[in-house]
Protein backbone atom coordinates (compact mmCIF):
# COMPACT_ATOMS: atom_id res chain seq x y z
CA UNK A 1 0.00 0.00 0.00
CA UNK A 2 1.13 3.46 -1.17
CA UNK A 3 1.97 5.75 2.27
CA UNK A 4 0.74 8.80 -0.18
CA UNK A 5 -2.34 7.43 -1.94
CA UNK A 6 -4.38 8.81 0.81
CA UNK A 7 -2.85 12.09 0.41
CA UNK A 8 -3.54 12.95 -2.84
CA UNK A 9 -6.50 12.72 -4.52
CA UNK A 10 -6.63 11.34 -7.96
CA UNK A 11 -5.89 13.73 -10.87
CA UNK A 12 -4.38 16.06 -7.95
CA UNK A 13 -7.45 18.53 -8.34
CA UNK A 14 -5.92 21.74 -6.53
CA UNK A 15 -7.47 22.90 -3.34
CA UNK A 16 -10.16 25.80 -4.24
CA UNK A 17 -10.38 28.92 -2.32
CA UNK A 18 -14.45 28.72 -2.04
CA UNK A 19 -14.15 32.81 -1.23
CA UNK A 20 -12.17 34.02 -4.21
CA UNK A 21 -13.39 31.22 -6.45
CA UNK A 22 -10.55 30.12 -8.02
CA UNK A 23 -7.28 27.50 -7.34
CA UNK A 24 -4.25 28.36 -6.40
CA UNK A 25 -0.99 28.38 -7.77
CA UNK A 26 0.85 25.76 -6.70
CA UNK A 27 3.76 25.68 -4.75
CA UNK A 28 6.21 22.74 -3.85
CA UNK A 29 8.81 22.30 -0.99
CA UNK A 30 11.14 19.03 -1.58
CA UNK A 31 14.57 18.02 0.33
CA UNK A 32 16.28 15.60 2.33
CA UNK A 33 14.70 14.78 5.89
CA UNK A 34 15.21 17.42 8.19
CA UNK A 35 16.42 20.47 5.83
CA UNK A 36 13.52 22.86 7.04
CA UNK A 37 11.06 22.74 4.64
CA UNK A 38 7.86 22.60 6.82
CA UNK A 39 9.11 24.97 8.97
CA UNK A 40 9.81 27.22 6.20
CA UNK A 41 6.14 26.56 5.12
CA UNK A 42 5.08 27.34 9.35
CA UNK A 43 7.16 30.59 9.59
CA UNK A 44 6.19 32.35 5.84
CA UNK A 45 2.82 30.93 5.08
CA UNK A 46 1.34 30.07 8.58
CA UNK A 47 3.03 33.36 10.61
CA UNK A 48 4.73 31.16 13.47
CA UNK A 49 7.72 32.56 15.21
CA UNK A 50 10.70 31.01 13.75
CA UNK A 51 11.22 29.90 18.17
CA UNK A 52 7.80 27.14 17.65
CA UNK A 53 9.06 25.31 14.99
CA UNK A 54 11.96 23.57 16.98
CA UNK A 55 9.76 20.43 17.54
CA UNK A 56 7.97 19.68 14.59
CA UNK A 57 7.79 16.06 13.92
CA UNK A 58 8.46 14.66 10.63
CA UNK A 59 6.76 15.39 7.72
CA UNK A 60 4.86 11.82 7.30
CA UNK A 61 3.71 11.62 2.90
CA UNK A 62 2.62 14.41 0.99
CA UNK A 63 0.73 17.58 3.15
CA UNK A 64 -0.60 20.14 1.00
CA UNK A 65 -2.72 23.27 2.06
CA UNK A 66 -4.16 26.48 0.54
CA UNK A 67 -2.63 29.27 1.81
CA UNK A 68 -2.91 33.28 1.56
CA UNK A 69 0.35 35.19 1.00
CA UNK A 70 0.59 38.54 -0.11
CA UNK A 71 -3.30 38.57 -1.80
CA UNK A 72 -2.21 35.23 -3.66
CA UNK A 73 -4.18 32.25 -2.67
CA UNK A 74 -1.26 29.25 -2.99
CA UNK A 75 -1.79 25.71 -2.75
CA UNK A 76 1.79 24.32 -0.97
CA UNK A 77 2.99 21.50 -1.57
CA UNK A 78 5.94 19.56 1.43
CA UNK A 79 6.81 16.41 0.44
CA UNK A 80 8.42 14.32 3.46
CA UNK A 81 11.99 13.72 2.80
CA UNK A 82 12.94 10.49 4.02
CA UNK A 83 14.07 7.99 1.33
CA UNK A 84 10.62 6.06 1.27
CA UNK A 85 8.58 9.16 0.63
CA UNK A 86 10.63 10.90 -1.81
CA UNK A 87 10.90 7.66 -4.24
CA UNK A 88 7.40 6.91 -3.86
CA UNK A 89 6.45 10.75 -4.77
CA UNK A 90 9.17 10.93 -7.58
CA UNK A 91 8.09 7.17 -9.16
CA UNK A 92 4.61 6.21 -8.25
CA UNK A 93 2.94 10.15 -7.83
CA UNK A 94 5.39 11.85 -10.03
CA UNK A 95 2.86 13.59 -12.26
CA UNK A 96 0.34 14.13 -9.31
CA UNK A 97 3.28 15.86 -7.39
CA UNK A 98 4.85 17.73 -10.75
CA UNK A 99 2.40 18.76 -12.37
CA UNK A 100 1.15 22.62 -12.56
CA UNK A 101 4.01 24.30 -10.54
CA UNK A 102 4.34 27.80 -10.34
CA UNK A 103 7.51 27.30 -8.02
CA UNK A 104 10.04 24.42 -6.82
CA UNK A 105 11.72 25.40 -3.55
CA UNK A 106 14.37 22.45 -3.17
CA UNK A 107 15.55 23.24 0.33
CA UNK A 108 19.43 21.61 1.43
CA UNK A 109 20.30 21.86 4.73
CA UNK A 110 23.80 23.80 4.29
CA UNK A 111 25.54 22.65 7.38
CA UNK A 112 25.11 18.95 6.69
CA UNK A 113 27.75 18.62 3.85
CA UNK A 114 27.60 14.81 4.11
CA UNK A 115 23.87 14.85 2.68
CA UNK A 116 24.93 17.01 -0.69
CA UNK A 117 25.25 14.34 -2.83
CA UNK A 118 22.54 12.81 -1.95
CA UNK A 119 20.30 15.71 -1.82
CA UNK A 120 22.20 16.63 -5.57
CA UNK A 121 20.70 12.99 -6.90
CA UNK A 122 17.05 14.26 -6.23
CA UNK A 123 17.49 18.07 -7.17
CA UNK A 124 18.13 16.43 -10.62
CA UNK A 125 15.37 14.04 -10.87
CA UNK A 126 13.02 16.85 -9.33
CA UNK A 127 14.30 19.24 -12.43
CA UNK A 128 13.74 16.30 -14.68
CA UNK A 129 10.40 15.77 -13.21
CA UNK A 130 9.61 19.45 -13.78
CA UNK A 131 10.54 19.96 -17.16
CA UNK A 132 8.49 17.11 -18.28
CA UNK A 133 5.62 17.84 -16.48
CA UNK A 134 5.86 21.83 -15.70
CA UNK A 135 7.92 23.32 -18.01
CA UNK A 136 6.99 27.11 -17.23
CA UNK A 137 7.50 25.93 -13.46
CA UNK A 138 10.46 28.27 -11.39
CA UNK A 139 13.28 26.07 -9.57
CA UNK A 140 15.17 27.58 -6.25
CA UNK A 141 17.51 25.75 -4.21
CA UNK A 142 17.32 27.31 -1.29
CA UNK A 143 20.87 26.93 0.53
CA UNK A 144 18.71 26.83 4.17
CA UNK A 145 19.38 26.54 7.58
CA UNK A 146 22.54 29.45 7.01
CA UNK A 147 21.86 30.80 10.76
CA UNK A 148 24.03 27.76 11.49
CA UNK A 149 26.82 28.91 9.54
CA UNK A 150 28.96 31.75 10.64
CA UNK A 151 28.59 34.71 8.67
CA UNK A 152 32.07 34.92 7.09
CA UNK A 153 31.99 31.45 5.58
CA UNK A 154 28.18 31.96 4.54
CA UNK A 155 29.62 32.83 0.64
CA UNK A 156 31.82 29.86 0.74
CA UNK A 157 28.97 27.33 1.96
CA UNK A 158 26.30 28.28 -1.12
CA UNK A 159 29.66 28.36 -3.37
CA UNK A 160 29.86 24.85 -2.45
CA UNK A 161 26.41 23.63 -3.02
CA UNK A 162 26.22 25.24 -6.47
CA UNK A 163 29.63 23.38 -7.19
CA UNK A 164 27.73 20.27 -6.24
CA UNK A 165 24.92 20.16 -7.86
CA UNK A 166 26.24 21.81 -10.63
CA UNK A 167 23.93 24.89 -10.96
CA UNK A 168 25.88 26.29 -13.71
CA UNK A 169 24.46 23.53 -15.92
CA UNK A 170 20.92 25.25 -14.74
CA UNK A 171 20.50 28.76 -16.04
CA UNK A 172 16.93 29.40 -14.87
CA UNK A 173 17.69 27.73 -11.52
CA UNK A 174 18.47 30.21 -9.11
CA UNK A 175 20.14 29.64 -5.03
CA UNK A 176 19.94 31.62 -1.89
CA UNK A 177 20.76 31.54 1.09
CA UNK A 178 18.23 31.18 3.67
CA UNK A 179 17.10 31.12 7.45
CA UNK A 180 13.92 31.12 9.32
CA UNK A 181 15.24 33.60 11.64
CA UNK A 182 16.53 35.77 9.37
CA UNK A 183 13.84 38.04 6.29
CA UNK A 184 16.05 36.42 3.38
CA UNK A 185 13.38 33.93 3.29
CA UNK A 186 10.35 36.15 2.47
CA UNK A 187 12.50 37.88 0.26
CA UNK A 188 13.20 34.99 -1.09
CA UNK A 189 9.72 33.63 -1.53
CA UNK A 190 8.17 36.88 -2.14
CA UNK A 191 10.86 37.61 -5.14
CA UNK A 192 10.11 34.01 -6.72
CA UNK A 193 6.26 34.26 -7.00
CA UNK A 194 6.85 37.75 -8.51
């Protein structure tokens, strides 16, 4: 038995906002376990201080919920990253999870370099995945989690993760660095749905 099949329904109809009448553009957050990404999703889209998010559990399947950010009404997408859930969403739900994306956030935690090659091995099937299925679809790696990293090697740790996954093979993929403490996140977010 699928541990998503519940989660999304078939066809992956979007989530309508019943007041505005329409579907939102969707959104979707993938990464390893434990980069950040539904706390990300708790701190920008739900308004939680960055403080509450210290003890979320694990992101179990696919959650997805409409949101309202900045007058936009945003269906987001957080895919759980351990290995079981990622394969299943990226072979079994692959067009249910790829298809209609306004925006790919592919989050890497930047202070665990021994996940980057990993992490690198599903960044590429995710871009795969979205130029098949969402071709008009924006990628950003956000380089997260940088409030762990001290300021003066900050340069040096994104550096490294675009030498890794090789952004310079990826024009219209863009990186930044990120934290939930810090507003380069909503700039971040805020510049991408622009």
């Amino acid at each position: 038995m699928s541990y998503l099949e519940n989660e999304i329904p078939d066809e992956d109809v979007l989530i309508k906002d019943l007041d505005k009448g329409e579907f939102g553009s969707k959104l979707l957050f993938l990464g390893l376990a434990q980069t950040g990404k539904t706390s990300i999703i708790q701190v920008v889209f739900e308004n939680k201080a960055p403080e509450t998010t210290s003890e979320i559990p694990a992101t179990v399947g696919v959650r997805r919920k409409l949101v309202d950010f900045s007058d936009i009404s945003l269906n987001v997408y957080d895919v759980g990253g351990q290995i079981t859930y990622l394969e299943e969403a990226f072979v079994d739900l692959r067009e249910s999870i790829f298809s209609r994306i306004k925006a790919l956030f592919f989050v890497v935690d930047s202070s665990k370099h021994d996940d980057f090659e990993t992490a690198k091995m599903y960044f590429r099937r995710a871009i795969g995945n979205l130029n098949e299925y969402s071709p008009e679809g924006k990628t950003v790696v956000l380089a997260h989690k940088m409030d762990l990293i001290p300021i003066e090697v900050r340069a040096k740790a994104v550096s490294t993760i675009s030498e890794i996954f090789e952004l310079e093979d990826y024009s219209e993929v863009q990186i930044f660095e990120t934290s939930i403490f810090e507003d380069s996140l909503l700039k971040t977010i805020e510049k991408t749905l622009k």
